[in-house]
PDB file of N, CA and C in Angstrom:
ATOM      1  N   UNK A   1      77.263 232.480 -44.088  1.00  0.00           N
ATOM      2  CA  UNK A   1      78.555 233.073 -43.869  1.00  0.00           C
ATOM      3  C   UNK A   1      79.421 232.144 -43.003  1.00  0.00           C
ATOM      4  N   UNK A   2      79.146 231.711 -41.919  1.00  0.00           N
ATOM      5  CA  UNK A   2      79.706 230.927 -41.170  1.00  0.00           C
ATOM      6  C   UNK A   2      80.428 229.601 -41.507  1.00  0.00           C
ATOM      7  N   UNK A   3      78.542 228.789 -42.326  1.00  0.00           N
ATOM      8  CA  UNK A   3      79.189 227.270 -42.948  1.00  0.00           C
ATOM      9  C   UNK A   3      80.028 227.405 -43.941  1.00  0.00           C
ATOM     10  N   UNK A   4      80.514 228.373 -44.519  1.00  0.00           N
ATOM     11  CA  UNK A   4      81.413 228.618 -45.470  1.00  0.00           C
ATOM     12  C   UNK A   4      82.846 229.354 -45.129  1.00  0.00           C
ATOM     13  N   UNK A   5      83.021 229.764 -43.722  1.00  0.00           N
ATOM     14  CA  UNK A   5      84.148 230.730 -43.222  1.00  0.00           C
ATOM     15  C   UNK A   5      85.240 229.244 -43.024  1.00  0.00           C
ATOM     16  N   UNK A   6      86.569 229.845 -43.407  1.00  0.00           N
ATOM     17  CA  UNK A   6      87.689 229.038 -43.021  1.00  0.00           C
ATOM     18  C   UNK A   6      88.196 229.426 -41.780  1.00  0.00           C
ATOM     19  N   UNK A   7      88.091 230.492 -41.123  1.00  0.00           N
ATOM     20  CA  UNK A   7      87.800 230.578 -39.624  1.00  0.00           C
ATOM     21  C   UNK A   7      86.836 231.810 -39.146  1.00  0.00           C
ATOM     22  N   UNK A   8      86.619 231.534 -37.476  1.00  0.00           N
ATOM     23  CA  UNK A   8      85.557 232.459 -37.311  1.00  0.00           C
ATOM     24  C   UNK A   8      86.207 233.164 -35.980  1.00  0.00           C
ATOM     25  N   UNK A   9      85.880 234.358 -36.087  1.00  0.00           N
ATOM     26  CA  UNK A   9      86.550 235.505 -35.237  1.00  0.00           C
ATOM     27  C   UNK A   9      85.681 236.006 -34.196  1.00  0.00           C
ATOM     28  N   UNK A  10      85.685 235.659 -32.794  1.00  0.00           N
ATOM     29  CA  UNK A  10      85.422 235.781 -31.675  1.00  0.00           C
ATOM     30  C   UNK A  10      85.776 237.386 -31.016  1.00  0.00           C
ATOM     31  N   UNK A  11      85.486 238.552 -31.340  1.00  0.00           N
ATOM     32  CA  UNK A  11      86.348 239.713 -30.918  1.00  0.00           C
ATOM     33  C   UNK A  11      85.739 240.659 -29.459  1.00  0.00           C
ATOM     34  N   UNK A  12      86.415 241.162 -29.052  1.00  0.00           N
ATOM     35  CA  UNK A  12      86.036 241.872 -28.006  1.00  0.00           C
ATOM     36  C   UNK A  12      85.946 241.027 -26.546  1.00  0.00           C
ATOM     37  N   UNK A  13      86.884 240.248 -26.889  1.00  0.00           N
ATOM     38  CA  UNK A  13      86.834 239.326 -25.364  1.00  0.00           C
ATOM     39  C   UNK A  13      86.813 239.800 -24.258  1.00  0.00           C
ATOM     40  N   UNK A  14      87.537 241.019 -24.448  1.00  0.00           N
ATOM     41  CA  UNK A  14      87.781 242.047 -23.031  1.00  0.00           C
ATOM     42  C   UNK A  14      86.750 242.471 -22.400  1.00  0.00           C
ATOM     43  N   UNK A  15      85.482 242.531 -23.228  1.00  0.00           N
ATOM     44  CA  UNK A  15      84.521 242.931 -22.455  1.00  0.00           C
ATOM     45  C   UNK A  15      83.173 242.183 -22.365  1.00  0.00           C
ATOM     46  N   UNK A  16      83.790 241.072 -22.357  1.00  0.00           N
ATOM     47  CA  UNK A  16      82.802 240.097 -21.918  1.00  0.00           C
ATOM     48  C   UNK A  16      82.605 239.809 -20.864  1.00  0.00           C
ATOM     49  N   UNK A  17      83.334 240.220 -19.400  1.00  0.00           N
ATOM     50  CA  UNK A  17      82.275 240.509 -18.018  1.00  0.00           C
ATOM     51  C   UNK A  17      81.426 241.071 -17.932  1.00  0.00           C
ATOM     52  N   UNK A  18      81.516 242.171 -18.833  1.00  0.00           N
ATOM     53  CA  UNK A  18      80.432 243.222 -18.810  1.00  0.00           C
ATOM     54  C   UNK A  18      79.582 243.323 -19.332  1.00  0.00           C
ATOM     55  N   UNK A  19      79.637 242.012 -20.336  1.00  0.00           N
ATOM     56  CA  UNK A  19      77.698 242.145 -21.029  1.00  0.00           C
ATOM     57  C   UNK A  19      77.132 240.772 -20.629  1.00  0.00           C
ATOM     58  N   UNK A  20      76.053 240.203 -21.315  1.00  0.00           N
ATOM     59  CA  UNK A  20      75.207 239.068 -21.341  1.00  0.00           C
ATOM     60  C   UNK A  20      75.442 238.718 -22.464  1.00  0.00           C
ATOM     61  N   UNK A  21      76.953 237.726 -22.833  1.00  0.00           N
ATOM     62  CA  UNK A  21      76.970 236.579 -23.552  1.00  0.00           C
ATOM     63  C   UNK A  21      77.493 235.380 -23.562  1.00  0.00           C
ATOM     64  N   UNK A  22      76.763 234.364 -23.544  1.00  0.00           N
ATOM     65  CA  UNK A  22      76.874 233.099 -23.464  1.00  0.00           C
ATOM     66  C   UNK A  22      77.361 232.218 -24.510  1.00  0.00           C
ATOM     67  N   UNK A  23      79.064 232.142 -24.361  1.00  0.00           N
ATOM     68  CA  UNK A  23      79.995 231.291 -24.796  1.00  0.00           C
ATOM     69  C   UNK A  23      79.714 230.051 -25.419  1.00  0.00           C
ATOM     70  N   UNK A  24      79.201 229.442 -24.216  1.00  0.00           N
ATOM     71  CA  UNK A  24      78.245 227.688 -24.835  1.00  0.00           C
ATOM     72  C   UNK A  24      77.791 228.299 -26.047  1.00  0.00           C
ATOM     73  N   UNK A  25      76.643 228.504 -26.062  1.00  0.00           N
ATOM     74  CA  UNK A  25      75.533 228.664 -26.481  1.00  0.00           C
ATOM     75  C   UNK A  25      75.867 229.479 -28.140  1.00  0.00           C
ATOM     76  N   UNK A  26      77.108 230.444 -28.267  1.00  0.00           N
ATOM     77  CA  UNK A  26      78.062 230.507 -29.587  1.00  0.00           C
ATOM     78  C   UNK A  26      78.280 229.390 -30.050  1.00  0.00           C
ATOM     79  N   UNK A  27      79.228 228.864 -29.225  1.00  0.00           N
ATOM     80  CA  UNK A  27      80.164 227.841 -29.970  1.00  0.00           C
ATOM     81  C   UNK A  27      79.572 226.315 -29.919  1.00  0.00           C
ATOM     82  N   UNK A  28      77.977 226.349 -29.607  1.00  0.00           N
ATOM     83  CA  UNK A  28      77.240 225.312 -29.962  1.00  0.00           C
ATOM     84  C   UNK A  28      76.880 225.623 -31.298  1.00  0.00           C
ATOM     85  N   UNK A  29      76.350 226.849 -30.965  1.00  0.00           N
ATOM     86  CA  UNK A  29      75.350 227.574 -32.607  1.00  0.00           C
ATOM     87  C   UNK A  29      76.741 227.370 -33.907  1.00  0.00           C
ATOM     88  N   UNK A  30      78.401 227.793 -33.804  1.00  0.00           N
ATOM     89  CA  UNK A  30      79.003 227.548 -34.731  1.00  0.00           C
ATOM     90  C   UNK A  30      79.502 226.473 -35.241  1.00  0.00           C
ATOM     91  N   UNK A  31      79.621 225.471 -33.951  1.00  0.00           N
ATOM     92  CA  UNK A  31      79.974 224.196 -34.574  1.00  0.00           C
ATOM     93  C   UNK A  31      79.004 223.042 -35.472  1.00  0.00           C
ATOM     94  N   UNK A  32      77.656 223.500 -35.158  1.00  0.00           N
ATOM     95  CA  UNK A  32      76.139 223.130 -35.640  1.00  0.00           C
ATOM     96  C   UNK A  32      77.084 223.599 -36.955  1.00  0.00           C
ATOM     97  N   UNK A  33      76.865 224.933 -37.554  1.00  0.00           N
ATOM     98  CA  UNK A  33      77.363 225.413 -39.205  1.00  0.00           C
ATOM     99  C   UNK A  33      78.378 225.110 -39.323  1.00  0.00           C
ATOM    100  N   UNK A  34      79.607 224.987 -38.810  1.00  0.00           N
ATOM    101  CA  UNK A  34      80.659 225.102 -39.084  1.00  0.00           C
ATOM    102  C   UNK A  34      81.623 223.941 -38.261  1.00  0.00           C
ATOM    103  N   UNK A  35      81.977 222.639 -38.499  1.00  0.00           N
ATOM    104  CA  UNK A  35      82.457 221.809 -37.327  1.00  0.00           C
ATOM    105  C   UNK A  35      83.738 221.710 -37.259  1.00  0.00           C
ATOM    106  N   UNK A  36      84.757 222.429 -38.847  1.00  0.00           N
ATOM    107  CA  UNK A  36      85.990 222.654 -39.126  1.00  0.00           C
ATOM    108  C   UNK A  36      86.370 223.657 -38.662  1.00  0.00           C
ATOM    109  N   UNK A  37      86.245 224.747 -38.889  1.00  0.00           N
ATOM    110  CA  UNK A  37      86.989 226.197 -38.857  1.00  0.00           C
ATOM    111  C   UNK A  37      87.183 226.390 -37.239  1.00  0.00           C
ATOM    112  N   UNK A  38      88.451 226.850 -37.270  1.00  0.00           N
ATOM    113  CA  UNK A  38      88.959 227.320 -36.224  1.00  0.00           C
ATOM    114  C   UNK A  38      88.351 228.706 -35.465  1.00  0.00           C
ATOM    115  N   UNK A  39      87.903 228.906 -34.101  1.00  0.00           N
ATOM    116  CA  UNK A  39      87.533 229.823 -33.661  1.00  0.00           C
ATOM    117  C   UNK A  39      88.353 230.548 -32.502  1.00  0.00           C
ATOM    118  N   UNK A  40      88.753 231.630 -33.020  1.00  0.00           N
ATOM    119  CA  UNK A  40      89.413 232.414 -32.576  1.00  0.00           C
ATOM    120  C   UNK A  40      89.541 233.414 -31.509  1.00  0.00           C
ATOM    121  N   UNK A  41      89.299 233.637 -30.632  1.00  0.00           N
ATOM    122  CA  UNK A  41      88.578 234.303 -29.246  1.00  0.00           C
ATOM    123  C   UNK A  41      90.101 235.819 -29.191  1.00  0.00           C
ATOM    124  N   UNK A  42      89.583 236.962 -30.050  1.00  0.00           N
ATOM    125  CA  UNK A  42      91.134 237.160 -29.775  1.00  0.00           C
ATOM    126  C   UNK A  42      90.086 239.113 -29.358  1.00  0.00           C
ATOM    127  N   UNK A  43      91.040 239.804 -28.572  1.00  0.00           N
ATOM    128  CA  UNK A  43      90.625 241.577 -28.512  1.00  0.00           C
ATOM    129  C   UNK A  43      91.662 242.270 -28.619  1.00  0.00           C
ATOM    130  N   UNK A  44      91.238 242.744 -29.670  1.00  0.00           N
ATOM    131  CA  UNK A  44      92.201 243.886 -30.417  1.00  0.00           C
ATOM    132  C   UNK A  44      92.961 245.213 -29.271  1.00  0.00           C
ATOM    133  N   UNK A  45      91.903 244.978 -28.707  1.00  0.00           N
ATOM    134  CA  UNK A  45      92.051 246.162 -27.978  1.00  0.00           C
ATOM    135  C   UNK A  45      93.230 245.819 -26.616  1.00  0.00           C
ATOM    136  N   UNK A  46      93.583 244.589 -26.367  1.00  0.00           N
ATOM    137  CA  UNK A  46      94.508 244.138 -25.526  1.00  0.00           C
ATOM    138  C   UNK A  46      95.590 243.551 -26.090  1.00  0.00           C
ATOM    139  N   UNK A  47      95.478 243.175 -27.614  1.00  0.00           N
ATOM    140  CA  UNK A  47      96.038 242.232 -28.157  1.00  0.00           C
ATOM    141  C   UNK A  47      96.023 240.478 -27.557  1.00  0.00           C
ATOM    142  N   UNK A  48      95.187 240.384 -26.491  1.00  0.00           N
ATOM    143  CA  UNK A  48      94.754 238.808 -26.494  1.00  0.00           C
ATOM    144  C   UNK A  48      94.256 238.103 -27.746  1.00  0.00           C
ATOM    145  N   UNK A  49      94.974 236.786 -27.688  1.00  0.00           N
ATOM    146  CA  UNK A  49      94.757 235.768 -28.736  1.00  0.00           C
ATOM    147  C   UNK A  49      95.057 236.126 -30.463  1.00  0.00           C
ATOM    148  N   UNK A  50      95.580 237.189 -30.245  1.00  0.00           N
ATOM    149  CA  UNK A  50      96.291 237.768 -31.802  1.00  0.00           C
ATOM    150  C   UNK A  50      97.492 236.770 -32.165  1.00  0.00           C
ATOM    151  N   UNK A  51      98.433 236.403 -30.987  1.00  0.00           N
ATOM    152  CA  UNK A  51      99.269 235.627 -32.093  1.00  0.00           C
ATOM    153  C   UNK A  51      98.458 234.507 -32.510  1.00  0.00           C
ATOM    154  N   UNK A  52      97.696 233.875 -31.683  1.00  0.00           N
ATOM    155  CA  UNK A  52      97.366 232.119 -32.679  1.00  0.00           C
ATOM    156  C   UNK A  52      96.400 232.646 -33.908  1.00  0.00           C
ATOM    157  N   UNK A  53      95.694 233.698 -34.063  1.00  0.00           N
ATOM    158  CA  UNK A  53      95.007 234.078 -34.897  1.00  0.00           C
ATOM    159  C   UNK A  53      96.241 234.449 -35.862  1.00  0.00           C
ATOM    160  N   UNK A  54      97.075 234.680 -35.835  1.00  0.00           N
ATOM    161  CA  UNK A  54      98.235 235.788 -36.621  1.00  0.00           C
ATOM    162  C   UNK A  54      99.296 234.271 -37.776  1.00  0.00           C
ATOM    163  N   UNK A  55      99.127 233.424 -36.058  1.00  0.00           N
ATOM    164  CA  UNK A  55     100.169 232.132 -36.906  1.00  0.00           C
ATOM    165  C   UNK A  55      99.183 231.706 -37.738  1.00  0.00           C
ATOM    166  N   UNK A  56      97.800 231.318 -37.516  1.00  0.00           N
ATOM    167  CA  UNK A  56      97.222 230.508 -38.132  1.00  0.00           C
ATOM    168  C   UNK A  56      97.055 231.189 -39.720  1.00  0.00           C
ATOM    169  N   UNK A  57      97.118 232.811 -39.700  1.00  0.00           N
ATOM    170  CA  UNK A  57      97.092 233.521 -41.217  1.00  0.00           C
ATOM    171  C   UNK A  57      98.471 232.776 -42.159  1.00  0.00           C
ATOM    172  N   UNK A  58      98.958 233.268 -41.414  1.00  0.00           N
ATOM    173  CA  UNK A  58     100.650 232.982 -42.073  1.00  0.00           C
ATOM    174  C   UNK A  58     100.824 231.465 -42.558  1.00  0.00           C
ATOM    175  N   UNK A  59     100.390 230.769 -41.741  1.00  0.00           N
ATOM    176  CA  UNK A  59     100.224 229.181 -42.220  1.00  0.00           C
ATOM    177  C   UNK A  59      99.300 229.276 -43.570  1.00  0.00           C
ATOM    178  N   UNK A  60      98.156 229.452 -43.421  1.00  0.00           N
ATOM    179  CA  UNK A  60      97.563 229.491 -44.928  1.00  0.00           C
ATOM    180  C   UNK A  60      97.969 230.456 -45.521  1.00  0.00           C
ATOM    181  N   UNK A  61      98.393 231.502 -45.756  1.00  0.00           N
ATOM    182  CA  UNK A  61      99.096 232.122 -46.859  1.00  0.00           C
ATOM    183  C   UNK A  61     100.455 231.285 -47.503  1.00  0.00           C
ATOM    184  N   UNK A  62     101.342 230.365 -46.609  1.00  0.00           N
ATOM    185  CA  UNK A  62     102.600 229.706 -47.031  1.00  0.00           C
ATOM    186  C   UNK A  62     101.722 228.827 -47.662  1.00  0.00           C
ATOM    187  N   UNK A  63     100.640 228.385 -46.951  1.00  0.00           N
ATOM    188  CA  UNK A  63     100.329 226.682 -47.900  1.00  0.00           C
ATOM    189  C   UNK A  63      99.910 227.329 -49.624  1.00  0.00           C
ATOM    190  N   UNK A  64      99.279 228.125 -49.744  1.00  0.00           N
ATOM    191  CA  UNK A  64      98.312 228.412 -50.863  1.00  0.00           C
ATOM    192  C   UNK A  64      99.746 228.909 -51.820  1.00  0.00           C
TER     193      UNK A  64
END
């Protein structure tokens, strides 16, 4: 799923004080599968990181 995603979606940032997960240790494991696709760190629930996720849609929908 990953080595094949044109980007990869990072969600729930907001509550990442509050659990045990290790950032490195993602975005080692995705760039290993995936060394193109853009990763997106965005929470819905605050609306953080929605616009660059939002421009980057709109850009590939104009190109295609």
């Amino acid at each position: 799923m990953f080595e094949a995603a044109d980007a990869i979606i990072l969600n729930k940032i907001d509550i990442l004080p509050y659990i045990d997960f290790d950032r490195d240790v993602f975005f080692k494991g995705i760039k290993t599968l995936n060394e193109k696709a853009p990763v997106f760190e965005i929470s819905c629930s605050t609306g953080e990181g929605l616009t660059g996720f939002i421009e980057w849609l709109r850009k590939k929908a104009r190109d295609k």
